[in-house]
C-alpha atoms as a PDB file:
ATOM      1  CA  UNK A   1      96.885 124.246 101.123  1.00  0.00           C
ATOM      2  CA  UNK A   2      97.883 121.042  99.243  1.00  0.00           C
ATOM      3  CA  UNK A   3      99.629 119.620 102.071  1.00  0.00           C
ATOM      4  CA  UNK A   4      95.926 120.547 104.346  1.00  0.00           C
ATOM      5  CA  UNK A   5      94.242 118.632 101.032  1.00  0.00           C
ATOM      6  CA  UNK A   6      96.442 115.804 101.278  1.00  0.00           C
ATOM      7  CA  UNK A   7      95.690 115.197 104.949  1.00  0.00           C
ATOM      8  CA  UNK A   8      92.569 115.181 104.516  1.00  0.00           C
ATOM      9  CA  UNK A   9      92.784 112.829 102.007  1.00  0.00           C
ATOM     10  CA  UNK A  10      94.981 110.659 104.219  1.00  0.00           C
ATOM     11  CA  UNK A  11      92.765 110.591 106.857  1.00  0.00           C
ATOM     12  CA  UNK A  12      89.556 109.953 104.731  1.00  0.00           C
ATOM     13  CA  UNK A  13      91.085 106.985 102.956  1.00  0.00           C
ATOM     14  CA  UNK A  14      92.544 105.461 106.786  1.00  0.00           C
ATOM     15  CA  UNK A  15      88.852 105.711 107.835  1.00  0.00           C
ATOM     16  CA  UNK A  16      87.456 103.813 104.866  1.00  0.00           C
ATOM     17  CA  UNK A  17      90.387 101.458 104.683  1.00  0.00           C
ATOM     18  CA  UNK A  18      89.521 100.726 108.275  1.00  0.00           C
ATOM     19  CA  UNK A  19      86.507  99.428 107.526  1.00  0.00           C
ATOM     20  CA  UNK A  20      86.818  98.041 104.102  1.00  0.00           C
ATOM     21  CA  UNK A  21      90.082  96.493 105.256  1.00  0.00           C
ATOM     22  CA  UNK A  22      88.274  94.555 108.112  1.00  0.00           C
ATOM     23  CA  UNK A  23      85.550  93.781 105.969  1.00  0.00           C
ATOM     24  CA  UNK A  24      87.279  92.270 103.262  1.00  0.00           C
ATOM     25  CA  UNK A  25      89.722  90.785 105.614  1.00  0.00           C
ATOM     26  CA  UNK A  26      86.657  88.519 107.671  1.00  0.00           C
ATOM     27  CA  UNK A  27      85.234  87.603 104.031  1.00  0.00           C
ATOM     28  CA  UNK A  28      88.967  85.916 102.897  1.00  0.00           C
ATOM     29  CA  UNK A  29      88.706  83.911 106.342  1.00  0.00           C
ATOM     30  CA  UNK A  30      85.239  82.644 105.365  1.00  0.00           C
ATOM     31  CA  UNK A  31      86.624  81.098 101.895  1.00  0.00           C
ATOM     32  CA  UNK A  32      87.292  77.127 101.975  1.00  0.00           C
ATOM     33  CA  UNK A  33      90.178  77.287 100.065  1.00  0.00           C
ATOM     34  CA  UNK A  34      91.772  80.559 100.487  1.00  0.00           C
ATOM     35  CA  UNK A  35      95.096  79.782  98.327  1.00  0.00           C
ATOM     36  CA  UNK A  36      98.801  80.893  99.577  1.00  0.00           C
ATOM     37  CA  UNK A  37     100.221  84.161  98.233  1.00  0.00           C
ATOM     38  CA  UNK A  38     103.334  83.006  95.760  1.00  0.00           C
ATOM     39  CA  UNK A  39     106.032  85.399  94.928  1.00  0.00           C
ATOM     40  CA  UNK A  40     106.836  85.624  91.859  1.00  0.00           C
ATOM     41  CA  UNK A  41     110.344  86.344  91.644  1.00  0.00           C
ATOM     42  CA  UNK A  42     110.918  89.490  89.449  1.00  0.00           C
ATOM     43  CA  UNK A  43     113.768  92.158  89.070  1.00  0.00           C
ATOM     44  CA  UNK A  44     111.412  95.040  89.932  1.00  0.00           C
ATOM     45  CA  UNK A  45     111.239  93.173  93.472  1.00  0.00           C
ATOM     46  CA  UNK A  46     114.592  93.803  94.371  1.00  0.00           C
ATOM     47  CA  UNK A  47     115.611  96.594  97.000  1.00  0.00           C
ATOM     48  CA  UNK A  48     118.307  98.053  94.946  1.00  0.00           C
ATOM     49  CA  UNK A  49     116.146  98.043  91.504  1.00  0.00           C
ATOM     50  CA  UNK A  50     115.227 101.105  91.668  1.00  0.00           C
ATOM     51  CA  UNK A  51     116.770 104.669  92.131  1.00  0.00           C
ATOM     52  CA  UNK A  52     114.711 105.877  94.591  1.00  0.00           C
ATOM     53  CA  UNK A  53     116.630 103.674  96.983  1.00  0.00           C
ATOM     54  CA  UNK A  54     120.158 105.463  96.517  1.00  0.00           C
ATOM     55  CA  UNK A  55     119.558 107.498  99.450  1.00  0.00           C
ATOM     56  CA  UNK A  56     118.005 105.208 101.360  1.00  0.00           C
ATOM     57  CA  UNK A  57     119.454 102.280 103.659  1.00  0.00           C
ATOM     58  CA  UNK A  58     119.834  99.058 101.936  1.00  0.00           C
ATOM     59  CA  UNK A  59     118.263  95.895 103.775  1.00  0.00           C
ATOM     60  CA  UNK A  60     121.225  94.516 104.937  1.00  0.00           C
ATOM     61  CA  UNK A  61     120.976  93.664 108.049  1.00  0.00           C
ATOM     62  CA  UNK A  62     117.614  93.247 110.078  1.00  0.00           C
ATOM     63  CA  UNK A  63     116.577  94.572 113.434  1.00  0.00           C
ATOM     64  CA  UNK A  64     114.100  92.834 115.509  1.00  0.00           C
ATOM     65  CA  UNK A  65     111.189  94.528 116.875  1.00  0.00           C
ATOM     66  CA  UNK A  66     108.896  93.644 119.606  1.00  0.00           C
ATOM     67  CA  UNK A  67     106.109  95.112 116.584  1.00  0.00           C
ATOM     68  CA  UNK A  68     107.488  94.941 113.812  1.00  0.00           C
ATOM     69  CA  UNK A  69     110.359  93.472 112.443  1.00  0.00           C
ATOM     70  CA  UNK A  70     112.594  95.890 109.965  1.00  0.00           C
ATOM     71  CA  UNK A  71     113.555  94.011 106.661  1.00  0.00           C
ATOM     72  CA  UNK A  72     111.188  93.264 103.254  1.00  0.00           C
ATOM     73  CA  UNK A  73     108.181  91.646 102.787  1.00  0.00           C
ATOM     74  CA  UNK A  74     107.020  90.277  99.504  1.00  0.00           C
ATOM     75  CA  UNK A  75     103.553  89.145  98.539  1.00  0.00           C
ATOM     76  CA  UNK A  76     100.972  89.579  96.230  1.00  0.00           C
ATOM     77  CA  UNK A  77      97.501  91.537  96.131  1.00  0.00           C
ATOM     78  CA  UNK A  78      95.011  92.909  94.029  1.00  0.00           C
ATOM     79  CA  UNK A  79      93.723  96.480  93.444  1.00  0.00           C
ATOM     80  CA  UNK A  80      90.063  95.677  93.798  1.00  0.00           C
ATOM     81  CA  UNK A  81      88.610  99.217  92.230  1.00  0.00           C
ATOM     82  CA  UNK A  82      89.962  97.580  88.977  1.00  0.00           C
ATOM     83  CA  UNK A  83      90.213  93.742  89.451  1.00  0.00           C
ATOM     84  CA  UNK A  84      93.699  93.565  88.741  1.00  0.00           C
ATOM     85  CA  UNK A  85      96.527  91.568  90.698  1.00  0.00           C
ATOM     86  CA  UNK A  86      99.880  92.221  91.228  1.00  0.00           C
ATOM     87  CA  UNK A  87     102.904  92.016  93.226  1.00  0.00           C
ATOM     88  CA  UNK A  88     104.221  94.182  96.154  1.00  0.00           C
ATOM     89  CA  UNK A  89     107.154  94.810  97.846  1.00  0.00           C
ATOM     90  CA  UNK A  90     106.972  96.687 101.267  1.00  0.00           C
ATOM     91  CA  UNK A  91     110.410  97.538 102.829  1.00  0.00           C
ATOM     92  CA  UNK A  92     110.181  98.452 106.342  1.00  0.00           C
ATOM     93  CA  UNK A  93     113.139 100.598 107.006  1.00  0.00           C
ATOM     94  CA  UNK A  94     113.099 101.583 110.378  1.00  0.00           C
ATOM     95  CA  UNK A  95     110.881 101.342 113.505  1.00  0.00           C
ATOM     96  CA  UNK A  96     111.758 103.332 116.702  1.00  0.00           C
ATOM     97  CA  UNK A  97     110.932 102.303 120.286  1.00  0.00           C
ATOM     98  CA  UNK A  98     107.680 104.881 120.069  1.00  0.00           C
ATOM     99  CA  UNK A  99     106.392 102.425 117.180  1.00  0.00           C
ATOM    100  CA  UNK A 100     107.132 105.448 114.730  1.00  0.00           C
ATOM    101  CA  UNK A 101     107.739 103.514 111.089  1.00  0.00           C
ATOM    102  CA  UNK A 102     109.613 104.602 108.109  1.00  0.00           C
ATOM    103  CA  UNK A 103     108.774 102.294 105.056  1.00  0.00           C
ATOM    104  CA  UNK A 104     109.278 101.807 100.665  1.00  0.00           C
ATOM    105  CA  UNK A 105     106.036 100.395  99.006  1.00  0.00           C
ATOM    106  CA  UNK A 106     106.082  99.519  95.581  1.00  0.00           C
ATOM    107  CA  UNK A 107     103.368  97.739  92.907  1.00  0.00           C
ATOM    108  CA  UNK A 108     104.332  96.081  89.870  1.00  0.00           C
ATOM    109  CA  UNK A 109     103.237  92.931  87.701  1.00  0.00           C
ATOM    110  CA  UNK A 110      99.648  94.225  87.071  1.00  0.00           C
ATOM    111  CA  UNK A 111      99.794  96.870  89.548  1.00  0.00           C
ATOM    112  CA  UNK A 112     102.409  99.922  89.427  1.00  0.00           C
ATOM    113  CA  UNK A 113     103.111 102.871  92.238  1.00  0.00           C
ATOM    114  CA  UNK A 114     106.301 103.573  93.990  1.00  0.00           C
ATOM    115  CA  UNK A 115     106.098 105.351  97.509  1.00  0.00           C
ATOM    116  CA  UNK A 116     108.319 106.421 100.464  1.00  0.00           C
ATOM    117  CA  UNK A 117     105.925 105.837 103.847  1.00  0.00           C
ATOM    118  CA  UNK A 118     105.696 106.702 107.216  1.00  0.00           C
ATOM    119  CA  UNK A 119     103.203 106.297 110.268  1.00  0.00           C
ATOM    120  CA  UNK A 120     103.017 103.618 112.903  1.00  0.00           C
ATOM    121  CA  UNK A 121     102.515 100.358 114.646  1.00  0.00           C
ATOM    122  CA  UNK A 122     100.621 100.008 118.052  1.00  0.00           C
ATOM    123  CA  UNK A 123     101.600  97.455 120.717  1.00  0.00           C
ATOM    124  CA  UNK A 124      98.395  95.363 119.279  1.00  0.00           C
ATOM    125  CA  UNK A 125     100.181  95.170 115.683  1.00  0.00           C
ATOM    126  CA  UNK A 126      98.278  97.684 114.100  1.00  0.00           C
ATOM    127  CA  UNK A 127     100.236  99.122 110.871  1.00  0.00           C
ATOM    128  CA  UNK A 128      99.005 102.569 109.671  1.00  0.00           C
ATOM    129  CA  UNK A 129     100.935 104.233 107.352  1.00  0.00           C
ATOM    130  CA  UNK A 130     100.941 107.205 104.601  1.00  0.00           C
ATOM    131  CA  UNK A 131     102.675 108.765 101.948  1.00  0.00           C
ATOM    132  CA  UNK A 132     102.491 110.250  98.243  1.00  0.00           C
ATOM    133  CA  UNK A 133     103.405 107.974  95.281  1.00  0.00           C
ATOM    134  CA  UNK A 134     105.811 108.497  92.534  1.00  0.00           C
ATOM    135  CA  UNK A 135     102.738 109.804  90.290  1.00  0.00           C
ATOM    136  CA  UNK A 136     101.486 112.212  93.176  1.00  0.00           C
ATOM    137  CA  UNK A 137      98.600 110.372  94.745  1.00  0.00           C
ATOM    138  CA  UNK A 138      98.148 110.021  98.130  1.00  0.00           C
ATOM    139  CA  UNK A 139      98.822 106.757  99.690  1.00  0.00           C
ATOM    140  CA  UNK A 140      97.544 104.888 102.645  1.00  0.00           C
ATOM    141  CA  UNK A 141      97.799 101.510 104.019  1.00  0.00           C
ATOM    142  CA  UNK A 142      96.325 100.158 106.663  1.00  0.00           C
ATOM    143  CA  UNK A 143      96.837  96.551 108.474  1.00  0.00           C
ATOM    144  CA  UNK A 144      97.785  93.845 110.928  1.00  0.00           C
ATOM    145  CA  UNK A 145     101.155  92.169 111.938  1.00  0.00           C
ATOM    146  CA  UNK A 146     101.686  88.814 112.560  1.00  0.00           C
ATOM    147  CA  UNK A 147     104.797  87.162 112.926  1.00  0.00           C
ATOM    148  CA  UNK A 148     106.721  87.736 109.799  1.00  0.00           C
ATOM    149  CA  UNK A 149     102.884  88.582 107.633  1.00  0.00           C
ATOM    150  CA  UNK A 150     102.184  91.766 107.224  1.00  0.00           C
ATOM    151  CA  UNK A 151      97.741  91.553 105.477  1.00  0.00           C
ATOM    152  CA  UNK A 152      96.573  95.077 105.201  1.00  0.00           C
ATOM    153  CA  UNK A 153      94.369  97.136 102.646  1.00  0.00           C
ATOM    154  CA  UNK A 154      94.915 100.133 100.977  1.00  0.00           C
ATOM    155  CA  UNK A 155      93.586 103.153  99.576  1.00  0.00           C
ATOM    156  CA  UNK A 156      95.067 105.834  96.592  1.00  0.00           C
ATOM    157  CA  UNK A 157      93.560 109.361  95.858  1.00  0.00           C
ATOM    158  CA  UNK A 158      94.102 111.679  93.042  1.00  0.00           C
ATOM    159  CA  UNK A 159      94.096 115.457  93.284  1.00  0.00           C
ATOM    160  CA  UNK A 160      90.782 115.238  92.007  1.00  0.00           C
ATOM    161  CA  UNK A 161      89.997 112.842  94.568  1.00  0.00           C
ATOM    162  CA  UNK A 162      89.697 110.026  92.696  1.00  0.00           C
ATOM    163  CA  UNK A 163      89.599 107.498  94.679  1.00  0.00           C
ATOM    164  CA  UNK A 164      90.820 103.033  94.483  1.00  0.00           C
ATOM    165  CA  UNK A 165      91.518 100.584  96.874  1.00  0.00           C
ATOM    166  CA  UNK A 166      92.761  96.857  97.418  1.00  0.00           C
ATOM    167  CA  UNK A 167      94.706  94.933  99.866  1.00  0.00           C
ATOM    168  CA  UNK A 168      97.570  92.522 100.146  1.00  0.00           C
ATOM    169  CA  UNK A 169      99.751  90.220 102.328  1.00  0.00           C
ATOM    170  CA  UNK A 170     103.232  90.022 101.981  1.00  0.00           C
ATOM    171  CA  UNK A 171     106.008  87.946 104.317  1.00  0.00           C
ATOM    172  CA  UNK A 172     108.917  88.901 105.703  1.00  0.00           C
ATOM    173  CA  UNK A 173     111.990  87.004 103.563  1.00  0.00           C
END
């Protein structure tokens, strides 16, 4: 039954993100001076920070993808239910030749959430993914791919559906 809430969940907040994402997306392209995302280097940024990643791959080497290059991207954002900025990391671990993605999300500086995500990207660069953060809410994310830029919104939910949402764009380094 939680898993069944969960998905539901999932799938509400990739339908809203879809068109919140888009939304807020066309209004950033209408600014005059829409200023570059800076990193801002910090120890919480690094792959091998935290211990979630012992059993996962480090990024040592990456692959190249017709979709979706494997490696991490770094950027900032802001969680706009709250107004607060932050940095975030996403690590995209693997992507298969069916566009299937396995990925490690994290928040901090302002922002704070660890998650382990999957889902995938379509020939067109469309990146959905999903997952459960360290604190138990469900996670979603949902954006474009271009080149080495990953922009994309996203959307957390609470077991008492609670509900906040934001978006960033991070690079590839």
């Amino acid at each position: 039954m939680k898993n069944l809430t969960s998905l539901i969940v999932v799938l509400c907040l990739l339908i809203f993100l879809g068109c919140k994402c888009q939304s807020d997306l066309f209004d950033l392209g209408k600014e005059k001076e829409t200023p570059t995302p800076v990193m801002t280097p910090s120890p919480a940024l690094s792959p091998s920070a935290t211990p979630d990643n012992q059993n996962r791959r480090r990024d040592v080497s990456s692959s190249e993808n017709s979709r979706l290059a494997t490696g991490t991207y770094t950027g900032r954002g802001k969680n706009v239910t709250y107004n607060q900025s932050g940095d975030f990391l996403l690590r995209i671990d693997s992507v298969d030749s069916a566009g299937n993605v396995k990925a490690y999300f994290e928040a901090s500086n302002g922002l704070q959430g660890k998650a382990s995500l999957e889902g995938t990207i379509s020939s067109a660069g469309k990146l959905i993914l999903s997952g459960t953060l360290d604190d138990g809410q469900s996670a979603a994310v949902n954006g474009t791919v271009a080149g080495n830029t990953i922009s994309a919104g996203y959307g957390l939910a609470d077991s008492k559906l609670k509900t906040q949402s934001g978006n960033f764009t991070v690079t590839r380094r």
